[in-house]
C-alpha atoms as a PDB file:
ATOM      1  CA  UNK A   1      51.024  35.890 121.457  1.00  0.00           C
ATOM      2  CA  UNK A   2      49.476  32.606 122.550  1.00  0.00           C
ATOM      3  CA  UNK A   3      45.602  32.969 123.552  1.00  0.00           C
ATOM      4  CA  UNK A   4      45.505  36.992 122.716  1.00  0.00           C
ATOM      5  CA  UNK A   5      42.612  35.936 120.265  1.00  0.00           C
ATOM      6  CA  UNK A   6      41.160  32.758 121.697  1.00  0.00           C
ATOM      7  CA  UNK A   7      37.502  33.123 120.863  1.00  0.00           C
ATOM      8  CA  UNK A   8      38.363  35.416 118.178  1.00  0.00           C
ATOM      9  CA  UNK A   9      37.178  34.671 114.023  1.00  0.00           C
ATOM     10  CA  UNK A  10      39.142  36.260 111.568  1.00  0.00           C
ATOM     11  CA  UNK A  11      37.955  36.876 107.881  1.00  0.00           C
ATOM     12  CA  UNK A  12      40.873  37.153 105.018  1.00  0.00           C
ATOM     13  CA  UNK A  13      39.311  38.561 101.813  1.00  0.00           C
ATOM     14  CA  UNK A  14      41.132  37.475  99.099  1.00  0.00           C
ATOM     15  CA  UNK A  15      40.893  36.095  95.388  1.00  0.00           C
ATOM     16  CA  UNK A  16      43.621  34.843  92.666  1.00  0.00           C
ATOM     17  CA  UNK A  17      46.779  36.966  92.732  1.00  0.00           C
ATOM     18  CA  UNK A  18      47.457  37.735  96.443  1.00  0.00           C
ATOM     19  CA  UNK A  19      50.596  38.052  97.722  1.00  0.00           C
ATOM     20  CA  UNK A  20      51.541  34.908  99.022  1.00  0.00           C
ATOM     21  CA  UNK A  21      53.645  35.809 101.697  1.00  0.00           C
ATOM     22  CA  UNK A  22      51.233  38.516 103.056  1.00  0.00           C
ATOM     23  CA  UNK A  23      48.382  36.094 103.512  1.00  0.00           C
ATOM     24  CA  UNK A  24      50.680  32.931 104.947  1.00  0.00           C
ATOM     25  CA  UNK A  25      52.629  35.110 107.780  1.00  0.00           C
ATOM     26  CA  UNK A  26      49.416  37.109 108.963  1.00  0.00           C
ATOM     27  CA  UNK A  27      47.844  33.963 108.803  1.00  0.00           C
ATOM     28  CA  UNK A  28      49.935  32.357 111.173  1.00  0.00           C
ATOM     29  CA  UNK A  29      50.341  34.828 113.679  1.00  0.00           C
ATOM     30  CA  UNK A  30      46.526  35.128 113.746  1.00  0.00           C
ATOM     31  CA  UNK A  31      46.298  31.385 114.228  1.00  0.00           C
ATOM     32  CA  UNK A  32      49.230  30.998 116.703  1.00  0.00           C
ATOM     33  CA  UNK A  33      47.203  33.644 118.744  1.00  0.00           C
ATOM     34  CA  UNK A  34      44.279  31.227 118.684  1.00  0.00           C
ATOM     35  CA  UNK A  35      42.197  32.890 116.136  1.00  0.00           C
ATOM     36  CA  UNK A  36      40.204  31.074 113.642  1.00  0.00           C
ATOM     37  CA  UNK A  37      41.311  32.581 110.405  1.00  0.00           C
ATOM     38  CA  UNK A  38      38.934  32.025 107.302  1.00  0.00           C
ATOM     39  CA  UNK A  39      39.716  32.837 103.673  1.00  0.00           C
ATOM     40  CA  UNK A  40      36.552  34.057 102.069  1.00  0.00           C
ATOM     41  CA  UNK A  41      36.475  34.458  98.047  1.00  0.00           C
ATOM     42  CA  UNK A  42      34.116  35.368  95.680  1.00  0.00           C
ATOM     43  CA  UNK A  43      36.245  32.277  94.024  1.00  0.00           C
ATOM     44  CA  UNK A  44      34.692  28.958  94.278  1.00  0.00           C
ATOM     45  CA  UNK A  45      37.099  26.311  95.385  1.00  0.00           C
ATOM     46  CA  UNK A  46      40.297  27.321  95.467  1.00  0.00           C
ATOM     47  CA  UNK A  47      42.582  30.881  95.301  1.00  0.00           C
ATOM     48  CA  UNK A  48      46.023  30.947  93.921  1.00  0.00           C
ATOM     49  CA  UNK A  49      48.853  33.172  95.635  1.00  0.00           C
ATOM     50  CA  UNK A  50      51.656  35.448  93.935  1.00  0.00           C
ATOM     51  CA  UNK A  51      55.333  35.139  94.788  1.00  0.00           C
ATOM     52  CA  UNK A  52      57.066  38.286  93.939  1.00  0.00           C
ATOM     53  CA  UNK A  53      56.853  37.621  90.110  1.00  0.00           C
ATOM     54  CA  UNK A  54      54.857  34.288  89.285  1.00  0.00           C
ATOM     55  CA  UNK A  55      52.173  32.341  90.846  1.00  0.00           C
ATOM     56  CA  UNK A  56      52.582  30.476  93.930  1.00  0.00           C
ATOM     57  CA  UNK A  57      50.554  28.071  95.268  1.00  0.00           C
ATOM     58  CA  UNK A  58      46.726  27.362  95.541  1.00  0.00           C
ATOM     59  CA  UNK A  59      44.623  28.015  99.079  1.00  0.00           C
ATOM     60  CA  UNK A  60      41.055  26.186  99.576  1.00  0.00           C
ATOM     61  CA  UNK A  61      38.541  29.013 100.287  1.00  0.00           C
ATOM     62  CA  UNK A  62      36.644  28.381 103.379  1.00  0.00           C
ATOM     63  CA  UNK A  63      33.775  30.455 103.074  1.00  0.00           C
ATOM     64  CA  UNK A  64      32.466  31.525  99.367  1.00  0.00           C
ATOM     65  CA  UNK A  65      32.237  35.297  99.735  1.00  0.00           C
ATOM     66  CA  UNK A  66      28.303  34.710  98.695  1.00  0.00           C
ATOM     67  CA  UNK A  67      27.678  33.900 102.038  1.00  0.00           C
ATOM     68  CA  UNK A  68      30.275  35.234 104.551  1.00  0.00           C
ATOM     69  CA  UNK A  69      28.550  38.492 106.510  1.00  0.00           C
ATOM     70  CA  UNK A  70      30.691  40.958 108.535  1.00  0.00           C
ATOM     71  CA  UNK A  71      28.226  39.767 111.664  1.00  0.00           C
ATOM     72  CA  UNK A  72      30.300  36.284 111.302  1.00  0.00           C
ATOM     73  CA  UNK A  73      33.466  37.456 112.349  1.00  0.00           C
ATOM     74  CA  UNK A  74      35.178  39.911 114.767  1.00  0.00           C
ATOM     75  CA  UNK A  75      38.135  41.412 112.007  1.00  0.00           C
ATOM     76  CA  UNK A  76      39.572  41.082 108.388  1.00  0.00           C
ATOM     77  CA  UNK A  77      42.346  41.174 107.137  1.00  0.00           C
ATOM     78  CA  UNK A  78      42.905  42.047 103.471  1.00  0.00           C
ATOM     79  CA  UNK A  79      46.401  41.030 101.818  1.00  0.00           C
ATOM     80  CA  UNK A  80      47.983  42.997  98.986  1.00  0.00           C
ATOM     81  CA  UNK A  81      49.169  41.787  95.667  1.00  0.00           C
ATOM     82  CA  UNK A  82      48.799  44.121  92.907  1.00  0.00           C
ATOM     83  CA  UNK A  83      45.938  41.650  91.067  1.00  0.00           C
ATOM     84  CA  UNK A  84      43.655  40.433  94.256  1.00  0.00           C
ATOM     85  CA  UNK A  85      42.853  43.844  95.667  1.00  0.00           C
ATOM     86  CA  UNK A  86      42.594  45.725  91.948  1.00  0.00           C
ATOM     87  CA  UNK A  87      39.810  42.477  90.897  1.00  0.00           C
ATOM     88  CA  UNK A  88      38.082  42.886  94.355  1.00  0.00           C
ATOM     89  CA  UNK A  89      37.316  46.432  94.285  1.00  0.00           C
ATOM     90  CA  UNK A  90      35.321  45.730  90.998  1.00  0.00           C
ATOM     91  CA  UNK A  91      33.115  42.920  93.074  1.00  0.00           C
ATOM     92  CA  UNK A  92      30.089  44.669  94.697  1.00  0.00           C
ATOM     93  CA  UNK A  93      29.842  42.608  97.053  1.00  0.00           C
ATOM     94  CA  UNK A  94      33.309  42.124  98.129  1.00  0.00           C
ATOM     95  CA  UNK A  95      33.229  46.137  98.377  1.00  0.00           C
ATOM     96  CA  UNK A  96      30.093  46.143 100.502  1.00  0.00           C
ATOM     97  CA  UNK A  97      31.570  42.985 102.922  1.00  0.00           C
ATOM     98  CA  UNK A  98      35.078  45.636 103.637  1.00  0.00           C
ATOM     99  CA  UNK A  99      32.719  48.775 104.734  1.00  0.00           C
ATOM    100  CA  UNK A 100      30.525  46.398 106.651  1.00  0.00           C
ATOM    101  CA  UNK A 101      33.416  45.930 109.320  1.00  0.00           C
ATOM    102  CA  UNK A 102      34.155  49.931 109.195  1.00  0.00           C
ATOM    103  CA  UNK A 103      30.111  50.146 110.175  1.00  0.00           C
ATOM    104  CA  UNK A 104      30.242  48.101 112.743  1.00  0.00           C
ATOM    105  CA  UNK A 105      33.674  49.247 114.074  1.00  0.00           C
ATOM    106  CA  UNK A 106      35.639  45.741 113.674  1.00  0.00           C
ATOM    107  CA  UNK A 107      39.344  46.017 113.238  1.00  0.00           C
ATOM    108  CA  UNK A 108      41.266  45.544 109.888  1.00  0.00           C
ATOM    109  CA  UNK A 109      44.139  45.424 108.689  1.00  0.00           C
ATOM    110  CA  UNK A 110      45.423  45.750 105.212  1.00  0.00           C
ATOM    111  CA  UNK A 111      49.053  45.674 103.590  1.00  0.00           C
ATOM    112  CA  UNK A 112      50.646  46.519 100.342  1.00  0.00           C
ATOM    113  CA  UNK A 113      48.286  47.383  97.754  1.00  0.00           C
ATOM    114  CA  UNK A 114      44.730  45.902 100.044  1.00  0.00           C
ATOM    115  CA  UNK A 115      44.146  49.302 101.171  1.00  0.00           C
ATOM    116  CA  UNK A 116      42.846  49.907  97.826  1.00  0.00           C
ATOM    117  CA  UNK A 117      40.110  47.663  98.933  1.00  0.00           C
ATOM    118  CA  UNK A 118      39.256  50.843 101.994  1.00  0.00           C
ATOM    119  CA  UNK A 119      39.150  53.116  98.891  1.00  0.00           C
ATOM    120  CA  UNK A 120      36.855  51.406  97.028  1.00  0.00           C
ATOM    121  CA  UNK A 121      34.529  51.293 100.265  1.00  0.00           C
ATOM    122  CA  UNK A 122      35.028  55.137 101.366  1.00  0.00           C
ATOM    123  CA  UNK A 123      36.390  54.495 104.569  1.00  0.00           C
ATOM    124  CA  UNK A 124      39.647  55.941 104.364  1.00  0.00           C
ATOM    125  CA  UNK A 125      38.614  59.863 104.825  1.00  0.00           C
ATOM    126  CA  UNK A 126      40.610  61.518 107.945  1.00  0.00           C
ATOM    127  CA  UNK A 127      42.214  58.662 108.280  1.00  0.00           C
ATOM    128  CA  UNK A 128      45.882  58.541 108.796  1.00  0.00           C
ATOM    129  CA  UNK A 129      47.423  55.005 106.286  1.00  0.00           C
ATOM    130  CA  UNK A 130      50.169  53.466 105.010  1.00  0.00           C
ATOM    131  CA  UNK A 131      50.623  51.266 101.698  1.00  0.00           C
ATOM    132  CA  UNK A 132      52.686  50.453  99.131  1.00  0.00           C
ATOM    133  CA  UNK A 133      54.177  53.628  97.615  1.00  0.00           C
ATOM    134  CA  UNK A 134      52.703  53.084  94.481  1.00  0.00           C
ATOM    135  CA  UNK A 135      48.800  53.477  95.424  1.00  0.00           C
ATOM    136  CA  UNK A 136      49.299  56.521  97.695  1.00  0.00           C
ATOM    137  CA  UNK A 137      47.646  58.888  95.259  1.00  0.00           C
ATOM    138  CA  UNK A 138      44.559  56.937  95.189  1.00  0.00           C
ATOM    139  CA  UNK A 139      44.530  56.903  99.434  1.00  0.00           C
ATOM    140  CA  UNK A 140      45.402  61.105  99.196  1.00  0.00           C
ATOM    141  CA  UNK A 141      42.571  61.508  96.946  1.00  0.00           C
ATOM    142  CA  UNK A 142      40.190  59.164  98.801  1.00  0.00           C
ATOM    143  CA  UNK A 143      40.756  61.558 101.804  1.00  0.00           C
ATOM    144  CA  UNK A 144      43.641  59.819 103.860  1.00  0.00           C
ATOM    145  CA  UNK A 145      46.649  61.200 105.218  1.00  0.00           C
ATOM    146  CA  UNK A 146      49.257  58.843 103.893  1.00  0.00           C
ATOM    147  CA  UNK A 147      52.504  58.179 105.250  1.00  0.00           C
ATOM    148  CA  UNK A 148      55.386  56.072 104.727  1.00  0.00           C
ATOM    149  CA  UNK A 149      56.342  54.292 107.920  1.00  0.00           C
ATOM    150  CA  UNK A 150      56.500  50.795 108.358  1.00  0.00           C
ATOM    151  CA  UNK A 151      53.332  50.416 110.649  1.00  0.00           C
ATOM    152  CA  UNK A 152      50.510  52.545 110.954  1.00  0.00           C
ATOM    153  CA  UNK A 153      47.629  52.423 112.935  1.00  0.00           C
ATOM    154  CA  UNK A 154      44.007  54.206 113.496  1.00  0.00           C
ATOM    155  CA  UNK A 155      41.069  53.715 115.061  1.00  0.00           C
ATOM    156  CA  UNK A 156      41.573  49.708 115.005  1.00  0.00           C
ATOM    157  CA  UNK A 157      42.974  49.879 110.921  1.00  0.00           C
ATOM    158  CA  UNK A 158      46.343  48.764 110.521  1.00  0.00           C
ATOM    159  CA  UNK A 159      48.358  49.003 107.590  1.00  0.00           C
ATOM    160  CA  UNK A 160      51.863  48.116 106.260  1.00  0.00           C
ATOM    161  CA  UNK A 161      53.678  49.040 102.955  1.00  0.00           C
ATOM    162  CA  UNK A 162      54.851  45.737 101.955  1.00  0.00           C
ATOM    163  CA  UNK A 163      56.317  42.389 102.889  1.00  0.00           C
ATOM    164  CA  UNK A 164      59.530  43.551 104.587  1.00  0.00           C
ATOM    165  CA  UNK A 165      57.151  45.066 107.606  1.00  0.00           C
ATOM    166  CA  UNK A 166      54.834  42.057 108.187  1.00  0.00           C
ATOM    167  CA  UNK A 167      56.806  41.207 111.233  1.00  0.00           C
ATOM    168  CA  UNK A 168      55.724  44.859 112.223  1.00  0.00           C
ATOM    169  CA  UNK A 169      52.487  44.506 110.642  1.00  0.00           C
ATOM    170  CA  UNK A 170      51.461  41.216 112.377  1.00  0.00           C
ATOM    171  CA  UNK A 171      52.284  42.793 115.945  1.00  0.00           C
ATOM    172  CA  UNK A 172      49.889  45.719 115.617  1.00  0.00           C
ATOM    173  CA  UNK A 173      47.004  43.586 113.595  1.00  0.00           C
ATOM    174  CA  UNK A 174      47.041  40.972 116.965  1.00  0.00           C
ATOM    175  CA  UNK A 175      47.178  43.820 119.382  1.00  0.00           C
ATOM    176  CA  UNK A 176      44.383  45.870 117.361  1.00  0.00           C
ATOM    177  CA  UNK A 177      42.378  42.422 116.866  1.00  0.00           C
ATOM    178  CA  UNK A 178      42.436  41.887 120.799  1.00  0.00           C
ATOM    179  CA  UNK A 179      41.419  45.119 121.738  1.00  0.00           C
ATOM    180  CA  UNK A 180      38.177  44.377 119.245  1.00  0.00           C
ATOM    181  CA  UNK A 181      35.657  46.924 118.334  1.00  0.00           C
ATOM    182  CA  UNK A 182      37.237  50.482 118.284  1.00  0.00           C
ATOM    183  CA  UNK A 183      35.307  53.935 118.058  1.00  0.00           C
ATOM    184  CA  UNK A 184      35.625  55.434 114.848  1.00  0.00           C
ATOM    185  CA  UNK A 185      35.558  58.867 113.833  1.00  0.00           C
ATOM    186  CA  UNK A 186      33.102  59.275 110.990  1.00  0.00           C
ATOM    187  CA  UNK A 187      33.808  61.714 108.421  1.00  0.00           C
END
């Protein structure tokens, strides 16, 4: 995957209570791709991750959330954890930073419970997803057709049900990332 994203500046949206796991291994494979990955917070300072059933460990943000802009960066990513995304979608601006990559037809990719972040920001109508089992109501009633497969991918959105298919997951978000801006159907 070496050099498939040279060039390329990747925003991860998080705050306190991310999955660990589903930041780190993204992470990486963006990076050993040759993107430049920045974590972006409405959290001053520093975020701290979630392993499974306690905290993990803390993450320096890179760019407040105050003054990151969709315009800065070619995709997002947006890890799960049950606390980041449900404490996001309550931030205005964190909301308005997700559907500015859907209006200007940048790739994302979410896993686990961050597609409740795509909910939140109405960009999830006619839109075939996948998540962790526990949120699909909220993605049915928001308008997507929700699966459960291990990968899914549409219009330059990825998304993944949980840490067993970031392997998965991290294949489709480079190859999505690559191909750039995608076409979107609006509905």
């Amino acid at each position: 995957m070496a050099g498939k994203l040279d060039g390329k500046k990747v925003a991860i949206l998080v705050t306190d209570g991310f999955e660990q796991v589903e930041m780190t291994e993204p992470r990486k494979a963006l990076d050993d791709a040759g993107a430049e990955t920045v974590l972006v917070s409405p959290k001053d300072g520093k975020v701290k991750g979630w392993q499974h059933t306690d905290w993990g460990d803390e993450f320096p943000v890179d760019r407040p959330l105050a003054s990151a802009r969709a315009d800065d960066f070619d995709a997002l990513l947006l890890p799960g954890g049950v606390m980041n995304p449900d404490h996001l979608r309550q931030d205005a601006s964190a909301v308005s930073f997700v559907r500015d990559f859907f209006e200007a037809r940048k790739p994302v990719a979410a896993i686990c419970h961050g597609p409740w972040m795509l909910v939140e920001a109405g960009v999830v109508k006619g839109r075939k997803v996948t998540s962790f089992p526990s949120i699909q109501t909220d993605l049915k009633n928001a308008g997507a057709n929700w699966v459960d497969q291990e990968v899914v991918t549409d219009q330059g959105l990825v998304t993944s049900r949980n840490p067993d298919d970031i392997p998965a997951f991290n294949r489709k978000m480079v190859e999505e990332f690559a191909e750039g801006r995608h076409d979107r159907q609006h509905a």
